[in-house]
Protein backbone atom coordinates (compact mmCIF):
# COMPACT_ATOMS: atom_id res chain seq x y z
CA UNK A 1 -10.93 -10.22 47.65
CA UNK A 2 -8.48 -11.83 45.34
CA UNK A 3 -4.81 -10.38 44.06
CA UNK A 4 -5.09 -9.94 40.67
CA UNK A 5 -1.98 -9.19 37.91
CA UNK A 6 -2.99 -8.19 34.39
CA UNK A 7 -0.02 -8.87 31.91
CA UNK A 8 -0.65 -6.03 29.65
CA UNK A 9 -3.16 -3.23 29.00
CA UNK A 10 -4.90 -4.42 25.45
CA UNK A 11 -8.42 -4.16 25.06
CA UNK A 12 -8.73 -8.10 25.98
CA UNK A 13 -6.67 -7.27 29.07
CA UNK A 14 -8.71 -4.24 29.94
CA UNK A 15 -12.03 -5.82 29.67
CA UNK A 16 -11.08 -8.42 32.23
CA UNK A 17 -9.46 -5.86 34.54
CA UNK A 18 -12.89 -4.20 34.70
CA UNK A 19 -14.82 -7.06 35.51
CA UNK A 20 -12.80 -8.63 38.09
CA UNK A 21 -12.46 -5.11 39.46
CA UNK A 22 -16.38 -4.74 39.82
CA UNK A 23 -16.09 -8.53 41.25
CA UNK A 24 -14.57 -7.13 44.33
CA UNK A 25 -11.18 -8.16 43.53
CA UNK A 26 -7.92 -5.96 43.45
CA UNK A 27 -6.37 -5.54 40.03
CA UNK A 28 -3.47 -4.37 38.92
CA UNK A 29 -2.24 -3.95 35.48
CA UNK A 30 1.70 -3.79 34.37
CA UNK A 31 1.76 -2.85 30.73
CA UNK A 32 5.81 -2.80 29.35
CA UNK A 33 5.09 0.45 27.23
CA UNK A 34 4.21 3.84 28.33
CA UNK A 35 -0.11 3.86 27.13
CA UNK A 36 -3.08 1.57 27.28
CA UNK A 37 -4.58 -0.01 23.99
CA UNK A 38 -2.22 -2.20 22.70
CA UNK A 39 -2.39 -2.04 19.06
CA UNK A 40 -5.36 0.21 19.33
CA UNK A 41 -2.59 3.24 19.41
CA UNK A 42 -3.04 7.21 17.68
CA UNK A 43 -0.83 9.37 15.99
CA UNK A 44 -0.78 12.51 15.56
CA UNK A 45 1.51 15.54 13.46
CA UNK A 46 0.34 18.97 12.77
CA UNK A 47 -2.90 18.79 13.52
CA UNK A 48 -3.68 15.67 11.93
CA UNK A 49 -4.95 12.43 14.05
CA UNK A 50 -4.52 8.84 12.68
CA UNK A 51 -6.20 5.35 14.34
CA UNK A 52 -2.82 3.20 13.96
CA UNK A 53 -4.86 -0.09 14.83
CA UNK A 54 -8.26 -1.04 13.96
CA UNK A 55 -10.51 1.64 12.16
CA UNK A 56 -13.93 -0.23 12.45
CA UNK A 57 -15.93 -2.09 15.32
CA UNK A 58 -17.89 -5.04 14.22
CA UNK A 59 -20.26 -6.26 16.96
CA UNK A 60 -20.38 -3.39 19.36
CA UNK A 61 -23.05 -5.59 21.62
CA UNK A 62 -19.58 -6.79 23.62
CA UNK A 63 -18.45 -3.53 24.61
CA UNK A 64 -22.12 -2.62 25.14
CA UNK A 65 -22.33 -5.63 27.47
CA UNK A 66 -19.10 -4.53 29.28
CA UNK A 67 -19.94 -0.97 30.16
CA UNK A 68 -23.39 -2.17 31.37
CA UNK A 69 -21.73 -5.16 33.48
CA UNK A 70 -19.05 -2.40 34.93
CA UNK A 71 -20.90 0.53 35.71
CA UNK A 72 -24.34 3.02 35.38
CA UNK A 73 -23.06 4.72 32.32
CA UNK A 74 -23.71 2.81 28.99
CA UNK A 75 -20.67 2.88 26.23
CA UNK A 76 -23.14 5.25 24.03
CA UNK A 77 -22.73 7.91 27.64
CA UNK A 78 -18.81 7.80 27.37
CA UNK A 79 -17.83 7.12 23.35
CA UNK A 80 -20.08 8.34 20.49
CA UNK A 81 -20.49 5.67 18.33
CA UNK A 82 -22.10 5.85 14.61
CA UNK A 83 -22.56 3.53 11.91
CA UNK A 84 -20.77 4.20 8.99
CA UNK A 85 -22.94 3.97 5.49
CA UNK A 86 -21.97 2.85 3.12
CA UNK A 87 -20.61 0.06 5.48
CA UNK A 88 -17.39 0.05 2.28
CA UNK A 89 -17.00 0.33 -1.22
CA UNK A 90 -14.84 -1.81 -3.43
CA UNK A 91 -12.27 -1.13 -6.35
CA UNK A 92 -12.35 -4.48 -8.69
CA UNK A 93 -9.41 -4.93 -10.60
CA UNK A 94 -11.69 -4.85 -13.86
CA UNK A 95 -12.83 -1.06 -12.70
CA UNK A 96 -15.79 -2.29 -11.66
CA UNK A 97 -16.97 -0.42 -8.25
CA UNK A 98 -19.99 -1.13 -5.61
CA UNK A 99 -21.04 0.77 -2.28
CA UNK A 100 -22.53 -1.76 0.52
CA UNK A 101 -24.92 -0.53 2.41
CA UNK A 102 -24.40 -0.36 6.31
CA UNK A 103 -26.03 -3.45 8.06
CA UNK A 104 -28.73 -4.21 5.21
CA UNK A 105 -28.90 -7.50 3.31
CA UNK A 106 -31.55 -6.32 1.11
CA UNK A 107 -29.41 -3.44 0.26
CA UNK A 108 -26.42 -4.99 -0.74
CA UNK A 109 -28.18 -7.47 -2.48
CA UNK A 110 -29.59 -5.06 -4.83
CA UNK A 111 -26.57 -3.01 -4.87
CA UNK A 112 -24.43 -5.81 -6.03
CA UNK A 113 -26.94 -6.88 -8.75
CA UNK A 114 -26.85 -2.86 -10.19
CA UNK A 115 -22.81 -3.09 -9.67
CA UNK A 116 -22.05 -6.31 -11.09
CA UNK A 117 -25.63 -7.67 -12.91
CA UNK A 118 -28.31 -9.36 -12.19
CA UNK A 119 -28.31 -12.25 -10.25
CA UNK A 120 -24.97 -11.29 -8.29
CA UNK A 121 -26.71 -9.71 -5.18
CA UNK A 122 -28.54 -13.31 -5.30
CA UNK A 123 -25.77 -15.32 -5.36
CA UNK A 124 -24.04 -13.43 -2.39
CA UNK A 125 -27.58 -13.67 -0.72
CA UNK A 126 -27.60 -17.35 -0.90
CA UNK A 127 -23.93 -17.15 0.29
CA UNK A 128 -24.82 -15.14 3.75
CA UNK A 129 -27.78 -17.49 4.31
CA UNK A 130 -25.27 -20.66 4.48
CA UNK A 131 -22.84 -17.93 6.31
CA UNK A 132 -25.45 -17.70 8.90
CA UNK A 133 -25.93 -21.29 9.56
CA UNK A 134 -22.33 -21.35 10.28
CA UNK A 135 -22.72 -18.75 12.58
CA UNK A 136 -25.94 -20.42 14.38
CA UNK A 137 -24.01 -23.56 15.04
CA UNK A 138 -20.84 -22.27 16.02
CA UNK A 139 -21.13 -18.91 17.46
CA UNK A 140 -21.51 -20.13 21.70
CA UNK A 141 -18.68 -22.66 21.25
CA UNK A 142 -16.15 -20.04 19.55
CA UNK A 143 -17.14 -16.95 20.88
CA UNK A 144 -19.27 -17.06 23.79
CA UNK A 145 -17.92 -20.22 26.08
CA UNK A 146 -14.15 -20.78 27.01
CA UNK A 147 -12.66 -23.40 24.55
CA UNK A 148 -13.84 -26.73 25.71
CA UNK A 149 -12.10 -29.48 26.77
CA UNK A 150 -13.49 -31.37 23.54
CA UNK A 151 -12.32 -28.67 21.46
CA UNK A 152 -11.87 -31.11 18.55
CA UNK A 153 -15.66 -30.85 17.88
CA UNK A 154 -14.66 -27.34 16.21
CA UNK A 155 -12.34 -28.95 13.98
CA UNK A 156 -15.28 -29.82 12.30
CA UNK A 157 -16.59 -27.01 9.74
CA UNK A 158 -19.86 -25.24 10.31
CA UNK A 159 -20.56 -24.04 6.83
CA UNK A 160 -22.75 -25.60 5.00
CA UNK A 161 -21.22 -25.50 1.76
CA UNK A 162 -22.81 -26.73 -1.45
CA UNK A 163 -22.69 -30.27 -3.01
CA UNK A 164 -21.87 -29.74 -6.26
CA UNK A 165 -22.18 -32.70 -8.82
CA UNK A 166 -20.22 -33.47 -11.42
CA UNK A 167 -20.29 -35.60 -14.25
CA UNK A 168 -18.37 -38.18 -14.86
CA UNK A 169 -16.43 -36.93 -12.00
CA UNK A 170 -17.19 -36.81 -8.26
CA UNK A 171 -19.23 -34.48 -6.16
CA UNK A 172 -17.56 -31.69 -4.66
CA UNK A 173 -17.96 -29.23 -1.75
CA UNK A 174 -15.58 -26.38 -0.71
CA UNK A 175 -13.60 -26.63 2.46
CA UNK A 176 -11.83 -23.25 1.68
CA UNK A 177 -12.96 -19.16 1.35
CA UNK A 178 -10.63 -19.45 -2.28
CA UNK A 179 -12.96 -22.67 -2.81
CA UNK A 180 -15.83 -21.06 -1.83
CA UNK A 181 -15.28 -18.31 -4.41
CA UNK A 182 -14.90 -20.21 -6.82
CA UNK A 183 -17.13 -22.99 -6.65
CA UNK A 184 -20.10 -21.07 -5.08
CA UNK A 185 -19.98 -17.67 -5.99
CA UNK A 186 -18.47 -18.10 -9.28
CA UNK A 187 -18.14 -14.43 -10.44
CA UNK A 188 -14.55 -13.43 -10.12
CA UNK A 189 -15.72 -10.14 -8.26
CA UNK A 190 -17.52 -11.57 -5.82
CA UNK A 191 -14.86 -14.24 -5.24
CA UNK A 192 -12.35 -11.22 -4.84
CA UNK A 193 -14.99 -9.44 -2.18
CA UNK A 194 -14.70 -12.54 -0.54
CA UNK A 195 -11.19 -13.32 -0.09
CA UNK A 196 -10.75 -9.35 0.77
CA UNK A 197 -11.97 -10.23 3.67
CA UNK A 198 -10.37 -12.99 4.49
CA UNK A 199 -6.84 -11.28 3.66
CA UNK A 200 -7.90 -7.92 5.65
CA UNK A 201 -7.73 -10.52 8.94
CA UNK A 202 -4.72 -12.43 8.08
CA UNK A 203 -5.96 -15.01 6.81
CA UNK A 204 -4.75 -16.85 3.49
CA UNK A 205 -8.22 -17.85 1.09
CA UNK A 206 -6.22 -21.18 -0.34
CA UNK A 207 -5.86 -22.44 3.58
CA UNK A 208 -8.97 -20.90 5.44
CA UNK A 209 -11.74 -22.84 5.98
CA UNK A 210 -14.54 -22.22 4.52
CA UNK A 211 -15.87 -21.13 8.06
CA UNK A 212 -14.16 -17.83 7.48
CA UNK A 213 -17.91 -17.03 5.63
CA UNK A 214 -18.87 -15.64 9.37
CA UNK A 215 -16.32 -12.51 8.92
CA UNK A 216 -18.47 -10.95 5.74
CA UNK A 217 -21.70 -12.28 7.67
CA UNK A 218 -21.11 -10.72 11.21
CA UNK A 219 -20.09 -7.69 9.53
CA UNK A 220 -23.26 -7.36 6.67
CA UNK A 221 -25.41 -8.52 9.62
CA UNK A 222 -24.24 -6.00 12.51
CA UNK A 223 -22.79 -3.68 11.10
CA UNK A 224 -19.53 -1.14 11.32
CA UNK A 225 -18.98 1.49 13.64
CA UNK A 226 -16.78 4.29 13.79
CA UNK A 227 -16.25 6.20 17.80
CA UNK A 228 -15.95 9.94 17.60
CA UNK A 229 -12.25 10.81 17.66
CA UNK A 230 -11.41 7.43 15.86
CA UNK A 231 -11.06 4.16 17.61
CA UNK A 232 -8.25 4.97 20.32
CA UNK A 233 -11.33 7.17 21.96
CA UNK A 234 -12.88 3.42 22.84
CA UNK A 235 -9.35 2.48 24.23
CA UNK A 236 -9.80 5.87 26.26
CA UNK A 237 -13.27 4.83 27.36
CA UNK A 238 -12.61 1.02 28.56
CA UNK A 239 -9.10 2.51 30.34
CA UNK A 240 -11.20 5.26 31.87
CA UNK A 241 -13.50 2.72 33.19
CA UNK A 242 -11.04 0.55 34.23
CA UNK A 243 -9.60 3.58 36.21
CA UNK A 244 -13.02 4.42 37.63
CA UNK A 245 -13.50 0.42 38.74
CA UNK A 246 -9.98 1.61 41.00
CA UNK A 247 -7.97 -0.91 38.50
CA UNK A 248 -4.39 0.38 39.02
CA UNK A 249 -1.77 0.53 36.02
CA UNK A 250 1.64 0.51 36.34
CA UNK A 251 3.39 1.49 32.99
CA UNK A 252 7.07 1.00 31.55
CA UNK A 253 6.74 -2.38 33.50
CA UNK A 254 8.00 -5.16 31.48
CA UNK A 255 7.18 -8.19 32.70
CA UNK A 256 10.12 -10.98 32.85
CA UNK A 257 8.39 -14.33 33.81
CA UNK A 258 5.31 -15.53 35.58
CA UNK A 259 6.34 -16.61 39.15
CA UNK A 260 5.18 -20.15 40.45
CA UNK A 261 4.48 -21.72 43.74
CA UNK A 262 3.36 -24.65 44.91
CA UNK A 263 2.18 -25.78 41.54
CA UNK A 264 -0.04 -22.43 40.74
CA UNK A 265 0.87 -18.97 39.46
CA UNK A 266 1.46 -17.07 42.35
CA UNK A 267 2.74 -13.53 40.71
CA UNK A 268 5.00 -12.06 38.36
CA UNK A 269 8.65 -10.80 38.19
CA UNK A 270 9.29 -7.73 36.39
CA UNK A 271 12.47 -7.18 34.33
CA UNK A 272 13.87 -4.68 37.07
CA UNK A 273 13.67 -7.40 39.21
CA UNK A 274 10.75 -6.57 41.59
CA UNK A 275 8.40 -9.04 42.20
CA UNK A 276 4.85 -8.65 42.37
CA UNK A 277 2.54 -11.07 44.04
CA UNK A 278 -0.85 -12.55 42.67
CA UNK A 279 -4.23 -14.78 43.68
CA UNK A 280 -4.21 -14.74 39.46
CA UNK A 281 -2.51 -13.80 36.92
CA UNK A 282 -4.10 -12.97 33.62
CA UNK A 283 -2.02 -12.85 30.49
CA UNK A 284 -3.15 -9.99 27.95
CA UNK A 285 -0.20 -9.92 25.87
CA UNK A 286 1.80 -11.97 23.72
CA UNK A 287 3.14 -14.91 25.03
CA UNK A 288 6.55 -15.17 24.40
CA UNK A 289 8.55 -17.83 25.56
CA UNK A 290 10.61 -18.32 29.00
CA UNK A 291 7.34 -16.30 30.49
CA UNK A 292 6.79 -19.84 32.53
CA UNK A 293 9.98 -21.54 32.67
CA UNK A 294 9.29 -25.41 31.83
CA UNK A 295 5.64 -24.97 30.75
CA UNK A 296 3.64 -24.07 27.88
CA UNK A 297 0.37 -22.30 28.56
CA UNK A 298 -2.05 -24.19 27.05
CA UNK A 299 -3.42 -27.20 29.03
CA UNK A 300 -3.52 -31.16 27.86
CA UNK A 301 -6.26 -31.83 25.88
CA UNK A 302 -6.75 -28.57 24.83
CA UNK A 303 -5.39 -26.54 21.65
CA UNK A 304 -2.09 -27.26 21.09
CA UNK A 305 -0.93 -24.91 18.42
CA UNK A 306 1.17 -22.46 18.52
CA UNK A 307 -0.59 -19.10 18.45
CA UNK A 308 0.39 -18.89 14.83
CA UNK A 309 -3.12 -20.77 13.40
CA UNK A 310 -3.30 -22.02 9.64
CA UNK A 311 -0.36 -24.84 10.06
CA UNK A 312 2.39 -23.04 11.84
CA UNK A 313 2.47 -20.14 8.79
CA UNK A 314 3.60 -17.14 9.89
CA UNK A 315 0.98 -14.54 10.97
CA UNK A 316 0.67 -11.52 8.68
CA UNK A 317 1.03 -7.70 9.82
CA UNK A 318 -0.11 -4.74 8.47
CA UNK A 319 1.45 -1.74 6.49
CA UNK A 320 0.22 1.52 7.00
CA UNK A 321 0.85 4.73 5.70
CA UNK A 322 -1.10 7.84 7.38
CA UNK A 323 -1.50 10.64 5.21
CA UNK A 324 -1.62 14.27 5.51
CA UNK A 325 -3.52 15.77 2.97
CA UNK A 326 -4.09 19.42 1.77
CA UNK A 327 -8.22 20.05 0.53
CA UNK A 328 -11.35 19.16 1.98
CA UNK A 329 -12.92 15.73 2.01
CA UNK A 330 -15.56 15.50 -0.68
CA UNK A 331 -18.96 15.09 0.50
CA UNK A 332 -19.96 12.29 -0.78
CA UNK A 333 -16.20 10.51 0.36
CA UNK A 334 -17.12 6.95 1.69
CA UNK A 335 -15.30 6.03 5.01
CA UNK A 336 -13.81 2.58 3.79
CA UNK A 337 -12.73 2.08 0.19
CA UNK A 338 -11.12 -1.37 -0.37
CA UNK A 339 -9.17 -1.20 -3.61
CA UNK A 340 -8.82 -5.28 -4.71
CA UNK A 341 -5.33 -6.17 -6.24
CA UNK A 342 -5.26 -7.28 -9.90
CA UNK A 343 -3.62 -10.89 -9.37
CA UNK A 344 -5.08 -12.67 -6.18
CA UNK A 345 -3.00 -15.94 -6.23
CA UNK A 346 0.25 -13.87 -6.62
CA UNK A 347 -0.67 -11.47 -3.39
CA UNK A 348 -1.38 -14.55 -1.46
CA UNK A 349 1.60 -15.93 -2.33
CA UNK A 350 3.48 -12.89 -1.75
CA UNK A 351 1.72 -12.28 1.82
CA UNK A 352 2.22 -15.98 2.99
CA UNK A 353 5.47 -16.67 1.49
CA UNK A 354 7.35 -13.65 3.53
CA UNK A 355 7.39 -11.56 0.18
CA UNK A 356 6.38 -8.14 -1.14
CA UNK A 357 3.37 -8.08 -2.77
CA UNK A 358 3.97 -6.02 -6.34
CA UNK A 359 -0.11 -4.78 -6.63
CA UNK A 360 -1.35 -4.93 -2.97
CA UNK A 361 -5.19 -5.15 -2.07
CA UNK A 362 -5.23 -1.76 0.26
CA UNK A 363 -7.82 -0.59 2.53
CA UNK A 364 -8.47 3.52 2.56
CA UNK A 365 -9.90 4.90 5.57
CA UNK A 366 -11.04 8.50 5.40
CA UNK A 367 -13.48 9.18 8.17
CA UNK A 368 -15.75 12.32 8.59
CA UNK A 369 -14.43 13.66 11.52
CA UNK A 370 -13.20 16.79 12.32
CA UNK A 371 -10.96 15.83 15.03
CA UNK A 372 -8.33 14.38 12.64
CA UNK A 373 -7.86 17.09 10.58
CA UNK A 374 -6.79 20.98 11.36
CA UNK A 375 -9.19 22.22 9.63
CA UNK A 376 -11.97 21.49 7.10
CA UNK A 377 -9.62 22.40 4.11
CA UNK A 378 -7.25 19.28 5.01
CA UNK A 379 -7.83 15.80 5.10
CA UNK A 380 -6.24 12.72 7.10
CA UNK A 381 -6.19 9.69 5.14
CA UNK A 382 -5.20 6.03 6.52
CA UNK A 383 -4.27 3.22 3.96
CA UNK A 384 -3.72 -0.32 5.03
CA UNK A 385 -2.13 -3.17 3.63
CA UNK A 386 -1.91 -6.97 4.97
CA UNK A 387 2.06 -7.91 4.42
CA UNK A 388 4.34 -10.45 5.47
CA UNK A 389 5.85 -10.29 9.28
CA UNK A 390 9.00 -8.64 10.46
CA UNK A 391 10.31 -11.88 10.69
CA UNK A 392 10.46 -12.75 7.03
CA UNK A 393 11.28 -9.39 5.96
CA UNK A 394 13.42 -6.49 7.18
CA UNK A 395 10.71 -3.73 7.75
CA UNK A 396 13.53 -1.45 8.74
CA UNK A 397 15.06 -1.24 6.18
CA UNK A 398 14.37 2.32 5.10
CA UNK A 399 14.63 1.78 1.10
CA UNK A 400 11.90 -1.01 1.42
CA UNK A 401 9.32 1.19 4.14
CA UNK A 402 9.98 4.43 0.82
CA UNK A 403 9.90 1.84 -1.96
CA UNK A 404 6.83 -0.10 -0.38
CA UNK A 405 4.99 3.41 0.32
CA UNK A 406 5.11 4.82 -2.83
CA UNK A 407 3.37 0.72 -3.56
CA UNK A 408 0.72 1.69 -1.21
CA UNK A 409 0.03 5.43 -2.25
CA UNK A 410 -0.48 4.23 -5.83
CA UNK A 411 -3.24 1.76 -5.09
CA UNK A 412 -4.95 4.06 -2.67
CA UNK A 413 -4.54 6.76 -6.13
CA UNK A 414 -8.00 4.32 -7.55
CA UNK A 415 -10.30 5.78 -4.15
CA UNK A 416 -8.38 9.39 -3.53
CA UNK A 417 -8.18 11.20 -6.97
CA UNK A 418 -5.35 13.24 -6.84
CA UNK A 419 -3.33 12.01 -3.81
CA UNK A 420 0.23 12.83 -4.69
CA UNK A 421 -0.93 15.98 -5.91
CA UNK A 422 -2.29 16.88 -2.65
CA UNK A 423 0.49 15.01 -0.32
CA UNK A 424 1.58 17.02 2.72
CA UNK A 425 3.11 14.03 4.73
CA UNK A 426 3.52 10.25 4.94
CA UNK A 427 3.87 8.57 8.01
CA UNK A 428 4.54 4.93 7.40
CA UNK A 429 4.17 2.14 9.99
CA UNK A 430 4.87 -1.08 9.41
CA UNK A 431 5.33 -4.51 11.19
CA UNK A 432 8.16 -3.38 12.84
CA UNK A 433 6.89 -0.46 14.52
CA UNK A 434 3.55 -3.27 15.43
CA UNK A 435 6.54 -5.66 17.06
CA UNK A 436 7.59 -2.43 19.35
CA UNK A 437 4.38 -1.23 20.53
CA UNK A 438 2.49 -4.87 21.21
CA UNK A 439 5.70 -7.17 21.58
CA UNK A 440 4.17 -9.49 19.32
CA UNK A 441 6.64 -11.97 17.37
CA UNK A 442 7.22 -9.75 14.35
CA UNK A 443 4.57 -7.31 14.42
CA UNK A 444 2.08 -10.01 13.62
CA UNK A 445 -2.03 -9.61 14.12
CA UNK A 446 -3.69 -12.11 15.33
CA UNK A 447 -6.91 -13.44 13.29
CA UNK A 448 -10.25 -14.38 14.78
CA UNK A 449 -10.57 -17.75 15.66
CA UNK A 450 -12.53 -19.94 13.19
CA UNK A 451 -14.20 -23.83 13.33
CA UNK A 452 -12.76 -26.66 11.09
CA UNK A 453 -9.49 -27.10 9.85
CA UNK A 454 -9.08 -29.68 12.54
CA UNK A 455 -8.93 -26.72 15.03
CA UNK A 456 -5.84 -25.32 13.23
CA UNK A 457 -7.00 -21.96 13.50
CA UNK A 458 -8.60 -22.15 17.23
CA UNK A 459 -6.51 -19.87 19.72
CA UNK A 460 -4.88 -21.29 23.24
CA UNK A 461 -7.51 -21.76 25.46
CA UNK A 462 -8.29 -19.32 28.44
CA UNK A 463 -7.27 -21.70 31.23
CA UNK A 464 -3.85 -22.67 31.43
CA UNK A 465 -2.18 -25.86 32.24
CA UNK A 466 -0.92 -23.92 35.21
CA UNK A 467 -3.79 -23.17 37.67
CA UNK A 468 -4.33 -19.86 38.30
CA UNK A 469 -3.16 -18.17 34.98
CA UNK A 470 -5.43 -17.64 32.41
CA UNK A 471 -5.08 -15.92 29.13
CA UNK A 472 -6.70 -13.35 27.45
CA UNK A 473 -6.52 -11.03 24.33
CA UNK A 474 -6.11 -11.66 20.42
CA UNK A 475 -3.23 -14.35 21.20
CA UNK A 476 -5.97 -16.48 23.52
CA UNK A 477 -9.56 -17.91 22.82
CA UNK A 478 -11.39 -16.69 20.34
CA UNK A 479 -9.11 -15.01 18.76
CA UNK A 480 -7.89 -11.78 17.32
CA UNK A 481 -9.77 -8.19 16.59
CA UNK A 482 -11.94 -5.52 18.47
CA UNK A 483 -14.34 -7.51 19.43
CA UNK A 484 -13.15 -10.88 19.94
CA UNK A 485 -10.49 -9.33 22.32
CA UNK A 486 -13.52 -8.06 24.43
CA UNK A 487 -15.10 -11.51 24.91
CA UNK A 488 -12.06 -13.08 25.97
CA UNK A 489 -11.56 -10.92 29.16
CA UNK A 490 -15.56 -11.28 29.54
CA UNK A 491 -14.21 -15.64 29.54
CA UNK A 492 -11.32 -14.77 31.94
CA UNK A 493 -13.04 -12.61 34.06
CA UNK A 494 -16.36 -15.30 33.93
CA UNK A 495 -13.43 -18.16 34.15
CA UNK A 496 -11.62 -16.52 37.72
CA UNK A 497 -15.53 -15.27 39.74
CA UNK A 498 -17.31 -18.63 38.79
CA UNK A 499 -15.00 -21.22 38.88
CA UNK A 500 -13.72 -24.05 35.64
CA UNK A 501 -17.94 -24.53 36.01
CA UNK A 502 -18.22 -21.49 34.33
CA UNK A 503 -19.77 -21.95 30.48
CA UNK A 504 -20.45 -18.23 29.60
CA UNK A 505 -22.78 -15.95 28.65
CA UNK A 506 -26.61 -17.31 28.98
């Protein structure tokens, strides 16, 4: 039985602690705040419950996979889980709406052709099929195996996109989601659907590779779910079953550097000074520097980025604002409304280039469920917008968080008639209050990990150049969101009981 430190309580962190519990090893976990999670926090005022971090799951077979791997009671025995359907429905600029179906390609198809006219739904089709080719040839290499030592054979770009012939000009084929949309799908609307989902990762359409196709595809193809009592009641589950597995947590304990001996991580020092002592450490947080004096993390021949993929751009955050609403929810209220910004180019620009965006693409989240709301003649309301880092702009300053809401509340006006009419409260979080909770460099969310782009947006690796630490969470191999978090402590956890032989899931 091994001595095991966990650096953090994220989900990433979490789902190793589990496994390595059930290994037979003893785990303990030192988080610096007070709750589990990491960004996958709650709020709550009067009666009214907000998720403050991600509001959808998207491949649910990884937490599936964990409960069974961890103990007798499935995840569908300790977190209700539904699909949502519609999966979304999107706001174009031109007033132009459509309602996707929940995990249907037929559906969409045919409810993009009615939306936008015929042959759209087709188009998009044709798009998922090269989408899932991408997916086919990269999916054990980027999420299923740790990062391999040849890691440069992802820098190659999985999607198949189009040759396109020109005349008296030469051929072209996209190498970016903006060129994508433009080359491939054409109609401005489905362009816009398309880089909506780049930008509700992070991720800038004019510098993504065209790999980013697999975030629309793994969606469309698996589907999104919503857990009873919003997302924070999965948190609950994995901690609970971390808790179960005897993984011990230790809050308010801020970790202050990763202690080495004899060439190998041998424990950690916490900022008060005590030290703990480790077999392993496992890094589930944000790796900020002077955490191992005179090293970096990843190891030779592996990734070599900085955890800030796209060419060293600064990593978007999000702005929230969680709304209190007096009235009921409206039957027939879908549970993700994406209202698309008028000008594109100019929110990229704004996003990327540390600026405000004037006419934000938001995301409105209003699930039915009555354990957000007092009662059924209120309403709790999340929008979402991706915006620049607390780094490049001052998200405390209070003028800006108003000014910026009112921004936000006037978009979300196009999926919630009435809004300011029925306004009880506005809670707004920003990147700032991200930066607090998660300790990551200005409130920044990390972005799946995706092929090509000569590996410029592939995560650190899970093994370290220092033996015995290994790295896990959005910040690590493969990258950031629900689910990717999840298979990285399934890598870690895989990486510490089997040995470097280890090659993941069969």
């Amino acid at each position: 039985m091994a001595r095991i430190a966990v650096i953090g309580a994220g989900m990433g962190a979490m789902a190793a602690a589990a496994r390595l519990a059930v290994a037979g090893h003893r785990v303990t976990v030192y988080e610096r705040s007070g709750t589990y999670g990491g960004s996958v926090r709650r709020y709550s005022r009067d009666g009214f419950t907000f998720d403050t971090g991600p509001s959808l799951l998207h491949l649910p077979a990884v937490y599936r996979d964990l409960f069974v791997k961890t103990g007798r009671e499935p995840l569908e025995q300790c977190v209700t889980m539904t699909q949502v359907d519609p999966a979304s429905r999107h706001l174009f600029a031109d007033g132009t709406a459509v309602s996707l179906p929940n995990a249907s390609r037929a559906g969409v198809v045919a409810a993009l052709d009615r939306a936008l006219g015929a042959g759209a739904g087709g188009s998009w089709g044709e798009f998922l099929d090269r989408a899932r080719d991408a997916w086919d040839r990269s999916r054990r290499p980027l999420l299923e195996e740790p990062l391999r030592a040849d890691w440069q054979v992802l820098g190659r770009d999985p999607y198949p996109a189009l040759r396109q012939r020109r005349l008296l000009r030469a051929a072209r084929q996209a190498g970016t989601v903006a060129e994508v949309g433009a080359w491939e799908l054409a109609d401005p609307r489905l362009a816009a659907l398309l880089d909506g989902y780049a930008l509700s990762y992070g991720l800038d359409p004019l510098r993504a590779p065209a790999s980013a196709a697999l975030l629309p595809y793994m969606e469309e193809t698996f589907g999104s779910w919503y857990a009873a009592g919003g997302m924070r009641a999965l948190a609950q589950a994995v901690y609970e079953r971390c808790l179960a597995r005897r993984v011990e947590f230790e809050f308010g304990a801020e970790v202050a550097r990763i202690v080495e001996k004899d060439g190998r991580a041998a424990g950690l020092e916490l900022a008060a000074g005590t030290v703990a002592e480790a077999d392993h450490v496992v890094l589930g947080a944000w790796p900020h520097p002077g955490l191992v004096p005179g090293q970096e993390l990843w190891r030779d021949g592996e990734v070599t980025a900085q955890p800030r993929p796209g060419g060293g751009a600064p990593v978007p955050g999000r702005f929230q604002v969680l709304l209190s609403l007096r009235g009921a929810r409206p039957a027939d209220t879908v549970h993700r409304t994406v209202v698309h910004g008028a000008d594109g180019a100019a929110e990229r620009e704004a996003v990327f280039g540390g600026r405000l965006a004037e006419r934000p693409t938001v995301t409105v989240i209003r699930p039915d469920d009555p354990s957000t709301r007092p009662d059924d003649g209120h309403e709790a309301v999340t929008v979402t917008a991706t915006v620049a880092p607390h780094t490049t702009v001052d998200w405390t300053d209070a003028a800006l968080r108003e000014r910026y809401a009112g921004t936000v509340i006037e978009a979300a006006g196009a999926a919630v008639p009435g809004i300011r009419e029925r306004l009880l409260h506005a809670e707004v979080r920003t990147p700032a209050e991200t930066a607090a909770d998660t300790g990551a460099d200005g409130g920044s969310v990390p972005a799946p990990a995706l092929a090509g782009a000569a590996g410029a947006y592939l995560h650190p690796g899970n093994r370290t150049r220092l033996p015995g630490l290994y790295l896990a969470g959005g910040w690590s191999h493969p990258g950031g969101g629900l689910a990717h978090a999840g298979m990285s402590g399934a890598l870690v956890a895989g990486l510490i009981v089997e040995g470097d032989g280890f090659r993941g899931s069969q």
